[in-house]
PDB file of N, CA and C in Angstrom:
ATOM      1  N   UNK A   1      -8.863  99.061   5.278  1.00  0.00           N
ATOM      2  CA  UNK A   1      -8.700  99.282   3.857  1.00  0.00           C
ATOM      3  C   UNK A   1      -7.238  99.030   3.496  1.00  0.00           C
ATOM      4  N   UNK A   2      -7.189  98.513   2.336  1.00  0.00           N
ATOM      5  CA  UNK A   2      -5.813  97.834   2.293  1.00  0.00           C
ATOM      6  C   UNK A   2      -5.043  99.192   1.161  1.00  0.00           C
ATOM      7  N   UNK A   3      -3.782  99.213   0.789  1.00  0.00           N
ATOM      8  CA  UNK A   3      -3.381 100.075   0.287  1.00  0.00           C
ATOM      9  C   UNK A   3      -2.860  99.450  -0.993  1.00  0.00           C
ATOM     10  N   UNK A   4      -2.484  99.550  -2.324  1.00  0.00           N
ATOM     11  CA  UNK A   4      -2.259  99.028  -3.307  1.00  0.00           C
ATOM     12  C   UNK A   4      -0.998 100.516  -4.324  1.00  0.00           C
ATOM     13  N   UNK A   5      -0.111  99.628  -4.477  1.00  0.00           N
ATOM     14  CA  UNK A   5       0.525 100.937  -5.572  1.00  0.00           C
ATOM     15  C   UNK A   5       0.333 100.428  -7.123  1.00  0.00           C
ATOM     16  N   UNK A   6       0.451 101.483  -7.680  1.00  0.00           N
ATOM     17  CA  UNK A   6      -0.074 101.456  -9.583  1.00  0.00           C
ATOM     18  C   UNK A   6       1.319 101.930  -9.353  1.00  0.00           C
ATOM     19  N   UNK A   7       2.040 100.983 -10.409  1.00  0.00           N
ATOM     20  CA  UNK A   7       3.094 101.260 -11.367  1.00  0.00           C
ATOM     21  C   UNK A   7       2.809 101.798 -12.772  1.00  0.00           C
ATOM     22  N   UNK A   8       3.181 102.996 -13.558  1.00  0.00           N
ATOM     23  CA  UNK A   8       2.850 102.870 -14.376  1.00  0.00           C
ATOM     24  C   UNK A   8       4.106 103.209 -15.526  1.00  0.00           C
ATOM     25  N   UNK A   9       3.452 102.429 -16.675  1.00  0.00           N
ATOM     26  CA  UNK A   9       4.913 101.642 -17.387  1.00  0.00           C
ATOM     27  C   UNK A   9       4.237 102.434 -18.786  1.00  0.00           C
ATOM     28  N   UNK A  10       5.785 102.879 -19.329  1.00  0.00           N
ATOM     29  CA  UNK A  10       4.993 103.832 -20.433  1.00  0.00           C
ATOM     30  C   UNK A  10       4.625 105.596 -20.528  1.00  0.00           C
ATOM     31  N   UNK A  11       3.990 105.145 -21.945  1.00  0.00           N
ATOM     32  CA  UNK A  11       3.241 106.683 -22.030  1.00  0.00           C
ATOM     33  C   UNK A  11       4.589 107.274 -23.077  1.00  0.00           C
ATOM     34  N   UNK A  12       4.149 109.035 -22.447  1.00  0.00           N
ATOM     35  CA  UNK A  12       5.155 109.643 -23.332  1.00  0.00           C
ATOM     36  C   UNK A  12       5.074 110.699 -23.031  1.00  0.00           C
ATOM     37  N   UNK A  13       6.379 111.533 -23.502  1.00  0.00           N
ATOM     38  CA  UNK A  13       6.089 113.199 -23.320  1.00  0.00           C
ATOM     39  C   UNK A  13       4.758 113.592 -24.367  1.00  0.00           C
ATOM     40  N   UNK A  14       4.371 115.033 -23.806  1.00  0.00           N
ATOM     41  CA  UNK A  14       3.962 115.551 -24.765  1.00  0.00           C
ATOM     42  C   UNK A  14       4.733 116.279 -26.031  1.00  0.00           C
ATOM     43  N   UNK A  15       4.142 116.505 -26.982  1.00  0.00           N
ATOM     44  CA  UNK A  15       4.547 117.343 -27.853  1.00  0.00           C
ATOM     45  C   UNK A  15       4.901 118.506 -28.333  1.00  0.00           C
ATOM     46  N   UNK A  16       3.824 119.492 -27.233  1.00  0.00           N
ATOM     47  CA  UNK A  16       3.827 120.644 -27.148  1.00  0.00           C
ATOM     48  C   UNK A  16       3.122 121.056 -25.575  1.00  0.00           C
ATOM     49  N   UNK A  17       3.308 122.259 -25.479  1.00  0.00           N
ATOM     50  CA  UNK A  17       2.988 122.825 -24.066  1.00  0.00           C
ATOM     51  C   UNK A  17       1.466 122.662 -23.901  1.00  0.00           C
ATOM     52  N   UNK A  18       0.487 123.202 -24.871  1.00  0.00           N
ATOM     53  CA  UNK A  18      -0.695 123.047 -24.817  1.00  0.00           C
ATOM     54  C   UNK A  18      -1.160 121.013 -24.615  1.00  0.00           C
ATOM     55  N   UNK A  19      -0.695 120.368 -25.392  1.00  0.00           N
ATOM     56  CA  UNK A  19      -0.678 118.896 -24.990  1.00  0.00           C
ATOM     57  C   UNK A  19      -0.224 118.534 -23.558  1.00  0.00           C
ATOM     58  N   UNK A  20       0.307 118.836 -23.200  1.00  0.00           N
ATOM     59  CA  UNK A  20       0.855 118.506 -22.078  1.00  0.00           C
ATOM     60  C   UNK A  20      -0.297 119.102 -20.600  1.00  0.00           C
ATOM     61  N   UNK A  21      -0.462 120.176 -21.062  1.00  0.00           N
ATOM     62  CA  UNK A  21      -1.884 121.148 -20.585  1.00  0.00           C
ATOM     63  C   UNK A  21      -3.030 119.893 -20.416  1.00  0.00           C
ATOM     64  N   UNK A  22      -3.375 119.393 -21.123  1.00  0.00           N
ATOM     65  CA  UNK A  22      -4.499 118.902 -21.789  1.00  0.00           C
ATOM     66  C   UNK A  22      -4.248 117.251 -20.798  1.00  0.00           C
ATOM     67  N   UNK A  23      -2.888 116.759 -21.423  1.00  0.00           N
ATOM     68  CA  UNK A  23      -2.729 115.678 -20.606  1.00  0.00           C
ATOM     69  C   UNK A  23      -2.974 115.829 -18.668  1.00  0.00           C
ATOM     70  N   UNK A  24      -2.647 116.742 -18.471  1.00  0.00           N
ATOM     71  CA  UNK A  24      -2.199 116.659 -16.988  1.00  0.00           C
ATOM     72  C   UNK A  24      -3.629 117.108 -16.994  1.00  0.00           C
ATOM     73  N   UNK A  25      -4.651 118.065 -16.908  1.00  0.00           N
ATOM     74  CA  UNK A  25      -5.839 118.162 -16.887  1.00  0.00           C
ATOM     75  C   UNK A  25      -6.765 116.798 -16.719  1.00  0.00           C
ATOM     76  N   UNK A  26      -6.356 115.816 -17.843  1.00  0.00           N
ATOM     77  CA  UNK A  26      -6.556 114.586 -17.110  1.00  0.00           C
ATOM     78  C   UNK A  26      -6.549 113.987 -15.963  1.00  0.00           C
ATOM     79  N   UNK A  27      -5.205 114.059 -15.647  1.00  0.00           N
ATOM     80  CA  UNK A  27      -4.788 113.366 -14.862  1.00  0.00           C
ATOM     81  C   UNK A  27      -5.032 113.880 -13.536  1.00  0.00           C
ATOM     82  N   UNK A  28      -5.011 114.953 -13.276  1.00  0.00           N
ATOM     83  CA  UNK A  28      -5.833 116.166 -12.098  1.00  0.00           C
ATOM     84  C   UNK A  28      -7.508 115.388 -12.284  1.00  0.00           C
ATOM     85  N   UNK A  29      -8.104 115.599 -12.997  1.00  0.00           N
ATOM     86  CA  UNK A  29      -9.656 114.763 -13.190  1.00  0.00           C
ATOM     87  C   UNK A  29      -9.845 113.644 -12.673  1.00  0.00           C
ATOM     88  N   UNK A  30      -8.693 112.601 -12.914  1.00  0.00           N
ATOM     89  CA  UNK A  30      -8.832 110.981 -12.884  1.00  0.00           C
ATOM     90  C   UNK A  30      -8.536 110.838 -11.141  1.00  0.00           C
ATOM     91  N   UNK A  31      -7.513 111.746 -10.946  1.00  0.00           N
ATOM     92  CA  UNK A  31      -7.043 111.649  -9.553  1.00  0.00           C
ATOM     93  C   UNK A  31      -8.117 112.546  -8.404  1.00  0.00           C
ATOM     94  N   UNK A  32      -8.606 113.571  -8.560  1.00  0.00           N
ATOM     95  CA  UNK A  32      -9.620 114.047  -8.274  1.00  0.00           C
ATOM     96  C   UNK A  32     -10.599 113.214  -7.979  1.00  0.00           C
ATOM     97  N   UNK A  33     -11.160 112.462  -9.196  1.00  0.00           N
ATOM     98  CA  UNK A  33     -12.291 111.696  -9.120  1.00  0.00           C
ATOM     99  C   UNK A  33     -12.210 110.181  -8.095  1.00  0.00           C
ATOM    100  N   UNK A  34     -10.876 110.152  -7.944  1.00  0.00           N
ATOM    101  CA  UNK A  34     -10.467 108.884  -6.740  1.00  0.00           C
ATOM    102  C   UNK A  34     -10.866 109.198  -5.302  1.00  0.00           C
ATOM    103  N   UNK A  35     -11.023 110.467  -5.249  1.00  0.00           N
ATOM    104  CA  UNK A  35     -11.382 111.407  -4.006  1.00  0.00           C
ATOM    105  C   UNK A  35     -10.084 110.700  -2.844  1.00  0.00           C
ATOM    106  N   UNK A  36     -10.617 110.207  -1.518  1.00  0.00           N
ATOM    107  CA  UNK A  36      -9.848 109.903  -0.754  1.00  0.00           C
ATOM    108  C   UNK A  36      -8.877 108.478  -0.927  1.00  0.00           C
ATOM    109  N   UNK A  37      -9.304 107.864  -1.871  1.00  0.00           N
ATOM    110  CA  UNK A  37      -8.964 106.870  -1.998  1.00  0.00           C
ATOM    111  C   UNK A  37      -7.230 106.596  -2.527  1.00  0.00           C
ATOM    112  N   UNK A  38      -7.157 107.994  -3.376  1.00  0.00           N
ATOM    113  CA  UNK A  38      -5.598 108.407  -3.796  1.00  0.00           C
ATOM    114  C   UNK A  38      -5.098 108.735  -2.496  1.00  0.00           C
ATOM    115  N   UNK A  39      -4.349 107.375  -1.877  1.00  0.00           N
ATOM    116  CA  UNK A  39      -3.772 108.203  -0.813  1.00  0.00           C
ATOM    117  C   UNK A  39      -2.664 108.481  -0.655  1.00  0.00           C
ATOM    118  N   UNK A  40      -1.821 108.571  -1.957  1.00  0.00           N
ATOM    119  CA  UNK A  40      -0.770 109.549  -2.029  1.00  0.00           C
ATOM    120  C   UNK A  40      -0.887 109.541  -3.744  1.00  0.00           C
ATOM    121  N   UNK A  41      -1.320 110.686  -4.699  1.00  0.00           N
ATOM    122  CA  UNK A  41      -1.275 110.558  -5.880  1.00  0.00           C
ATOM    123  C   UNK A  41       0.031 110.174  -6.760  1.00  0.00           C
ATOM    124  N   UNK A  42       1.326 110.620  -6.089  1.00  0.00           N
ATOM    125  CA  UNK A  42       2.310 109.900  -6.639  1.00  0.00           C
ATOM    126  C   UNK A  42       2.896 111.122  -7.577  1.00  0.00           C
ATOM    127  N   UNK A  43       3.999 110.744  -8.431  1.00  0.00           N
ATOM    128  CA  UNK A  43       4.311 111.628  -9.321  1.00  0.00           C
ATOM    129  C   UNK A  43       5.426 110.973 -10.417  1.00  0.00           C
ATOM    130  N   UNK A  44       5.750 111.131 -11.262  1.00  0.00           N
ATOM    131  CA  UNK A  44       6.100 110.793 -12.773  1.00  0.00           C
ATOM    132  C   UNK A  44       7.076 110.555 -12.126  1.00  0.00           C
ATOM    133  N   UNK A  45       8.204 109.872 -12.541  1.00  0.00           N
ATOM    134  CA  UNK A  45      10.036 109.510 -12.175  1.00  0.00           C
ATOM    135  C   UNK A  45      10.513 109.387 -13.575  1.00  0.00           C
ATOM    136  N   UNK A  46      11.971 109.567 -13.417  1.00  0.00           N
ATOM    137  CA  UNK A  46      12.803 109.629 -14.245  1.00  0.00           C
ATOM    138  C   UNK A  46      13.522 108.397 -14.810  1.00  0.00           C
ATOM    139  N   UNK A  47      14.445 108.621 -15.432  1.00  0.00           N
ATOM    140  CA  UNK A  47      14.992 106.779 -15.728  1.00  0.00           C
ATOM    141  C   UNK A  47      15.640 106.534 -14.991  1.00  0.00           C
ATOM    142  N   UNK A  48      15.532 105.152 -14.696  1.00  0.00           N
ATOM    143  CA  UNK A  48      16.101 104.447 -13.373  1.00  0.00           C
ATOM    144  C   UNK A  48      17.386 103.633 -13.362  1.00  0.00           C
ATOM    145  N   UNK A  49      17.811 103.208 -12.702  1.00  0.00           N
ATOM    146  CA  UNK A  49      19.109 102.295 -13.034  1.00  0.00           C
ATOM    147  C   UNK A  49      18.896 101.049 -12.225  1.00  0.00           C
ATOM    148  N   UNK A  50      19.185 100.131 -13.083  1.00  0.00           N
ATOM    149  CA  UNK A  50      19.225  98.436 -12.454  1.00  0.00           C
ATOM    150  C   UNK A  50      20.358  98.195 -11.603  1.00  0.00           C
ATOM    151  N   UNK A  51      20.253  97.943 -10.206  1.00  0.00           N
ATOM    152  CA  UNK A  51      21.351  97.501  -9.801  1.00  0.00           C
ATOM    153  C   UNK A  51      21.453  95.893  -9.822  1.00  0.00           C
ATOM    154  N   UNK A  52      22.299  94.910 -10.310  1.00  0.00           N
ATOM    155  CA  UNK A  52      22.419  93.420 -10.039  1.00  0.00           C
ATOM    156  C   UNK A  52      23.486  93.215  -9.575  1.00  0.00           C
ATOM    157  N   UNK A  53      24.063  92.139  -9.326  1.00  0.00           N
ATOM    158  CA  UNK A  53      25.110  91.383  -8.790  1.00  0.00           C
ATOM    159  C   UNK A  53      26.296  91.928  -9.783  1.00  0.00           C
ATOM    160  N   UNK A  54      25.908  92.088 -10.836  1.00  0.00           N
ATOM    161  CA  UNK A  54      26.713  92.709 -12.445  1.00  0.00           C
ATOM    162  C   UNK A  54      27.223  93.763 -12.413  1.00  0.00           C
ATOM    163  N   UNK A  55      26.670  94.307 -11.563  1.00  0.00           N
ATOM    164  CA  UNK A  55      27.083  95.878 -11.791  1.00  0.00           C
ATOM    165  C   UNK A  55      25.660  96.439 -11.688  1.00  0.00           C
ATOM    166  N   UNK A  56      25.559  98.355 -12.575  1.00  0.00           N
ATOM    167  CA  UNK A  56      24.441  98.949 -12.724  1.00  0.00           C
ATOM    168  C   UNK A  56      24.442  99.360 -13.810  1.00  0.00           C
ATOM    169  N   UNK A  57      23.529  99.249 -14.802  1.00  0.00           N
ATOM    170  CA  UNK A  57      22.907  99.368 -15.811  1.00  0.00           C
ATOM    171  C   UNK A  57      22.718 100.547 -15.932  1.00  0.00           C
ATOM    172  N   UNK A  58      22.158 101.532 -16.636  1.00  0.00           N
ATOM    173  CA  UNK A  58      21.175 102.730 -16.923  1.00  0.00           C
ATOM    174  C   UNK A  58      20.395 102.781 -18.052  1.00  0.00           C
ATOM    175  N   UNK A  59      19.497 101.240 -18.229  1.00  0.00           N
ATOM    176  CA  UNK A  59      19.091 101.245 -19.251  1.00  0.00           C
ATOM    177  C   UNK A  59      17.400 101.150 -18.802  1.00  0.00           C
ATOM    178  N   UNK A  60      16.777 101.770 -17.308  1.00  0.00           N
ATOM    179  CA  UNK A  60      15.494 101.682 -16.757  1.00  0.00           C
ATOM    180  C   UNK A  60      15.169 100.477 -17.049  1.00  0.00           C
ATOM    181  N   UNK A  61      15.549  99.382 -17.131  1.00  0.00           N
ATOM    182  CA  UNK A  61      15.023  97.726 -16.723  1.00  0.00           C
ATOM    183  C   UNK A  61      14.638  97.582 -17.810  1.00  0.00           C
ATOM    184  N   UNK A  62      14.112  96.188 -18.314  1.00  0.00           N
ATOM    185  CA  UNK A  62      13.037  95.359 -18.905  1.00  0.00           C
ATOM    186  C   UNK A  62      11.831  96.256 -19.433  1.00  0.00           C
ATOM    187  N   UNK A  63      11.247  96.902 -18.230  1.00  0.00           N
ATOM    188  CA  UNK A  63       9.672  97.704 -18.514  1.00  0.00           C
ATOM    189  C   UNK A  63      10.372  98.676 -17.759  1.00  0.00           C
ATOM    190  N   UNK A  64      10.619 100.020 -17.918  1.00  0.00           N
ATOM    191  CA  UNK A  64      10.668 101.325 -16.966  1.00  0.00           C
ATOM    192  C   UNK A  64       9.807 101.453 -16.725  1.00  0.00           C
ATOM    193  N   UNK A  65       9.816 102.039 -15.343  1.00  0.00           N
ATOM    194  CA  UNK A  65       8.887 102.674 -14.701  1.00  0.00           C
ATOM    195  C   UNK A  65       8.863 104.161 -15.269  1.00  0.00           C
ATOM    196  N   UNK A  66       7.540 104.561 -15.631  1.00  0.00           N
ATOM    197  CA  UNK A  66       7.323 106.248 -15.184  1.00  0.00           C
ATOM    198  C   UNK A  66       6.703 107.286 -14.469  1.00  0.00           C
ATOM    199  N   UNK A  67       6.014 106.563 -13.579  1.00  0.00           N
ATOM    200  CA  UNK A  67       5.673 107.085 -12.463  1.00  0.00           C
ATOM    201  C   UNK A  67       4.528 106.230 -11.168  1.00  0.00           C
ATOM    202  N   UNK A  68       3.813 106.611 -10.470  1.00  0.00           N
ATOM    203  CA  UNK A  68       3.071 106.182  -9.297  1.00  0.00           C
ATOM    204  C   UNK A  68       2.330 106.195  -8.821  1.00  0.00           C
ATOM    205  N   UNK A  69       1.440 105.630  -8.129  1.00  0.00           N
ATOM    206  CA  UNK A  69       0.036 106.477  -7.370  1.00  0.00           C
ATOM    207  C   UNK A  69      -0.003 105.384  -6.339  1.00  0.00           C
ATOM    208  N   UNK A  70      -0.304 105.724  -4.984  1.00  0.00           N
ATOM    209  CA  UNK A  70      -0.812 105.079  -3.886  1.00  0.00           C
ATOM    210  C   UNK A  70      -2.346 105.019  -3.606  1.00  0.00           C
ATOM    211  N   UNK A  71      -3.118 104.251  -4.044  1.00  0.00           N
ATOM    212  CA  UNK A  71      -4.493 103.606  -3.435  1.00  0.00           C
ATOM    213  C   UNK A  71      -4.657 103.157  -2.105  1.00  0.00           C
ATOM    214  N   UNK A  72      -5.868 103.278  -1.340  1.00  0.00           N
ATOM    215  CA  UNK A  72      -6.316 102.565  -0.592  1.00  0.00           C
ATOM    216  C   UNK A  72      -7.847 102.252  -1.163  1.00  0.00           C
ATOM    217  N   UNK A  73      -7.899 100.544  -1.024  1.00  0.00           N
ATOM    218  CA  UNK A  73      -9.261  99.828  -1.720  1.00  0.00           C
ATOM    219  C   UNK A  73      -9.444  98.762  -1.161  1.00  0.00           C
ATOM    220  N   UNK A  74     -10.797  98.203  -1.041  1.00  0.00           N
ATOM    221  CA  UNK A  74     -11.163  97.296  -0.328  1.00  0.00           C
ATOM    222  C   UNK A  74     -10.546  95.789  -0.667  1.00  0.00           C
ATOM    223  N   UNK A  75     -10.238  96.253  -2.066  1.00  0.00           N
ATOM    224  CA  UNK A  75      -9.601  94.681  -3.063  1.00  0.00           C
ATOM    225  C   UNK A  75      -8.415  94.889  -3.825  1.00  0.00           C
ATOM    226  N   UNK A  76      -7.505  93.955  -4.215  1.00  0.00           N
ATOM    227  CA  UNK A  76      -7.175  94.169  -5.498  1.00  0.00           C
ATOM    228  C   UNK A  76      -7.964  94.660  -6.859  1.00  0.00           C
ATOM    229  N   UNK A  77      -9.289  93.895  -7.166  1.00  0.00           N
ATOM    230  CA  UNK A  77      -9.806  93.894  -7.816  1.00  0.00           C
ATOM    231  C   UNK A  77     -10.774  95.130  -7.969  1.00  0.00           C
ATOM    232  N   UNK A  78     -11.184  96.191  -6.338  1.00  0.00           N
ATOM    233  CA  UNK A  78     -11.451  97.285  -6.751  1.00  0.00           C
ATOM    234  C   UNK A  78     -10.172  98.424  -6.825  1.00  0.00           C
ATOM    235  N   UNK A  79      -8.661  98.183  -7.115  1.00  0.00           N
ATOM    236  CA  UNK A  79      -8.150  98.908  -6.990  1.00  0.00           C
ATOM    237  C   UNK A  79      -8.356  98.653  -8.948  1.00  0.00           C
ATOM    238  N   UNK A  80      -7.832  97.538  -9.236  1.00  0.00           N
ATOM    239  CA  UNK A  80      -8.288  97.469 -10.775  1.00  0.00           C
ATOM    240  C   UNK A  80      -9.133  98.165 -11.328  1.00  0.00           C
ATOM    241  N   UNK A  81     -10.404  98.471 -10.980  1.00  0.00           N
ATOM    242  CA  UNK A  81     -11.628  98.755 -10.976  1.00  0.00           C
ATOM    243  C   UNK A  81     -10.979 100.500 -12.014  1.00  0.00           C
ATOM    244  N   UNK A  82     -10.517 101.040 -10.234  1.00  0.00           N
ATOM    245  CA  UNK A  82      -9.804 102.269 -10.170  1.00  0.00           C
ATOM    246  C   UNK A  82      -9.116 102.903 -11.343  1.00  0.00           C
ATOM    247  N   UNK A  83      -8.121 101.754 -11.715  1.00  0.00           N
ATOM    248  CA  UNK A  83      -7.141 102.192 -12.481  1.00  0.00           C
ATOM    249  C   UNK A  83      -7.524 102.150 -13.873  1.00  0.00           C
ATOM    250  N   UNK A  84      -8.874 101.386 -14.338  1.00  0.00           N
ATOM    251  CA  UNK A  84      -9.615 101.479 -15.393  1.00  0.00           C
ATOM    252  C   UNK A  84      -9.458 102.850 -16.115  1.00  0.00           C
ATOM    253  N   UNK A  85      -9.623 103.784 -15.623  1.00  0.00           N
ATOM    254  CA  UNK A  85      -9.635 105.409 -15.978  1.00  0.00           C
ATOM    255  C   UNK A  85      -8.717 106.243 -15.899  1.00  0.00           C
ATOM    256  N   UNK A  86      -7.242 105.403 -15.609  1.00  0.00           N
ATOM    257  CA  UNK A  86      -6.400 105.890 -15.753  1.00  0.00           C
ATOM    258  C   UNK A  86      -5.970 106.599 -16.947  1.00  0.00           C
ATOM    259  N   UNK A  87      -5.267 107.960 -16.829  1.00  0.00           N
ATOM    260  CA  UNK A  87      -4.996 108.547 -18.188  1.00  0.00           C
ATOM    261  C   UNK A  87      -4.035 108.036 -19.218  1.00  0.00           C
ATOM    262  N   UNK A  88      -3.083 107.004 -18.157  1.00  0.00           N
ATOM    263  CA  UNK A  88      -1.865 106.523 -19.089  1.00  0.00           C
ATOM    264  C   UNK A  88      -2.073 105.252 -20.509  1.00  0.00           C
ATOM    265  N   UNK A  89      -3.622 104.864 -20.073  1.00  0.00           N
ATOM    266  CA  UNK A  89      -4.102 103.839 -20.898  1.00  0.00           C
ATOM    267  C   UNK A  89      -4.299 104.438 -21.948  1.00  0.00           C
ATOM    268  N   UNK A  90      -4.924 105.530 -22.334  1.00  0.00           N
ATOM    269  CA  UNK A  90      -5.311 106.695 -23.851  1.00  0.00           C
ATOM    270  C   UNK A  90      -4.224 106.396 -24.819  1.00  0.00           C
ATOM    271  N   UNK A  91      -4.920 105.611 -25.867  1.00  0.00           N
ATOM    272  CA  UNK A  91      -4.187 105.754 -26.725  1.00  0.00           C
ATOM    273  C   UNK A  91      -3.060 104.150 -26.678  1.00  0.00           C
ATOM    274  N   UNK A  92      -3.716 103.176 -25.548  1.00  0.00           N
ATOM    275  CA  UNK A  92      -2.570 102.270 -25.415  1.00  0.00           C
ATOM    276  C   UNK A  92      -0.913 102.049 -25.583  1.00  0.00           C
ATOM    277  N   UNK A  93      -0.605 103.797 -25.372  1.00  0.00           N
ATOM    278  CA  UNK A  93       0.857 103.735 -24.765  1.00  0.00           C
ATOM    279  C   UNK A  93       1.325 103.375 -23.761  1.00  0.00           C
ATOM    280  N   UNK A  94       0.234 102.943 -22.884  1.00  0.00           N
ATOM    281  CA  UNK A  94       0.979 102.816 -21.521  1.00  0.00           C
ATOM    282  C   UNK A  94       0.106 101.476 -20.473  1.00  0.00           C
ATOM    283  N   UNK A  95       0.470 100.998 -19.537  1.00  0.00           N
ATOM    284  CA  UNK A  95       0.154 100.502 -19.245  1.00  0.00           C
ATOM    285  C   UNK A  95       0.143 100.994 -17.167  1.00  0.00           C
ATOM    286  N   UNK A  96      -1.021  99.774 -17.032  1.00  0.00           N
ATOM    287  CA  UNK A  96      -0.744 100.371 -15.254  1.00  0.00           C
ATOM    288  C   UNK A  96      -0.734  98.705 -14.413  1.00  0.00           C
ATOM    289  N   UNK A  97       0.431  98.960 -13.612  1.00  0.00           N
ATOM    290  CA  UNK A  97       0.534  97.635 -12.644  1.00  0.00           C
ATOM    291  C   UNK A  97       0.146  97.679 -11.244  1.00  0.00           C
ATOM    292  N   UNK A  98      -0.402  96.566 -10.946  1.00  0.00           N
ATOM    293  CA  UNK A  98      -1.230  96.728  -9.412  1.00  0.00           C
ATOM    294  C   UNK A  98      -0.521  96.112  -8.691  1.00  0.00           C
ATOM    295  N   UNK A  99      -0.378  96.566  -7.514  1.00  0.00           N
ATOM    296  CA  UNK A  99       0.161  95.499  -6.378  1.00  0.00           C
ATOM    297  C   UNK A  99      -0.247  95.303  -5.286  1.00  0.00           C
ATOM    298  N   UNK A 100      -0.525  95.008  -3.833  1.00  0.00           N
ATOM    299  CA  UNK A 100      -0.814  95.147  -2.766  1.00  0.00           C
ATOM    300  C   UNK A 100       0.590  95.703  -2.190  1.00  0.00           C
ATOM    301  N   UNK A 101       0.503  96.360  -1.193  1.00  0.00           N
ATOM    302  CA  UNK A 101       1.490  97.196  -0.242  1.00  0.00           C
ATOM    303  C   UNK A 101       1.701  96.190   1.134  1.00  0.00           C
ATOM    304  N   UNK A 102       2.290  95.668   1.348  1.00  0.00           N
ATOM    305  CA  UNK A 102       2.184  94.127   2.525  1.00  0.00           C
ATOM    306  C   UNK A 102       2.665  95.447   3.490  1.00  0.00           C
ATOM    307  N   UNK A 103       2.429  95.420   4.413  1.00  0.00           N
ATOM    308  CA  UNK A 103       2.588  96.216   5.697  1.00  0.00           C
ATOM    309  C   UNK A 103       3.643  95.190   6.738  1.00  0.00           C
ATOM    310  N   UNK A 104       4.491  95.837   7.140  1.00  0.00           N
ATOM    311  CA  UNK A 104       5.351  95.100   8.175  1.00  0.00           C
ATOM    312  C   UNK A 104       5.192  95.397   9.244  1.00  0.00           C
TER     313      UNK A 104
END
């Protein structure tokens, strides 16, 4: 089984404590419902800094990242599958990126 990471780009705080309740309840559900397949659920990150040849930035890149999840799936295309039900899509604030994990 191959392993795949979800980037996910986006989203937002909540508004209030009870929202935030409500959001993560989701996200406990969505990740839950991956059963073994979340094989490391990952967790939200902060803003990031670009390092280039230029110097370092602190402007979290092009697309910031805001957080992660580690899959294992038979495909790319069933890790896609997966990320269909992701909570960060609600509402099309956010988006989720797939990758394969190349093993060395």
């Amino acid at each position: 089984m191959a392993k795949f990471m979800l980037a996910y780009h986006g989203g937002g705080k909540p508004e209030t404590p009870e929202e935030g309740e409500k959001i993560m309840a989701k996200w406990i559900s969505w990740l839950t419902g991956l059963g073994d397949a979340a094989a490391d659920p990952g967790n939200p990150v902060g803003m990031s800094k670009t390092v280039s040849a230029d110097g370092v930035a602190d402007n979290g890149g092009s697309n910031p990242l805001s957080g992660y999840t580690i899959l294992e799936a038979d495909s790319i295309e069933a890790a896609c599958d997966m990320a269909k039900g992701c909570p960060i899509l609600d509402g099309g604030k956010g988006t989720v990126e797939i990758a394969p994990i190349v093993e060395m």
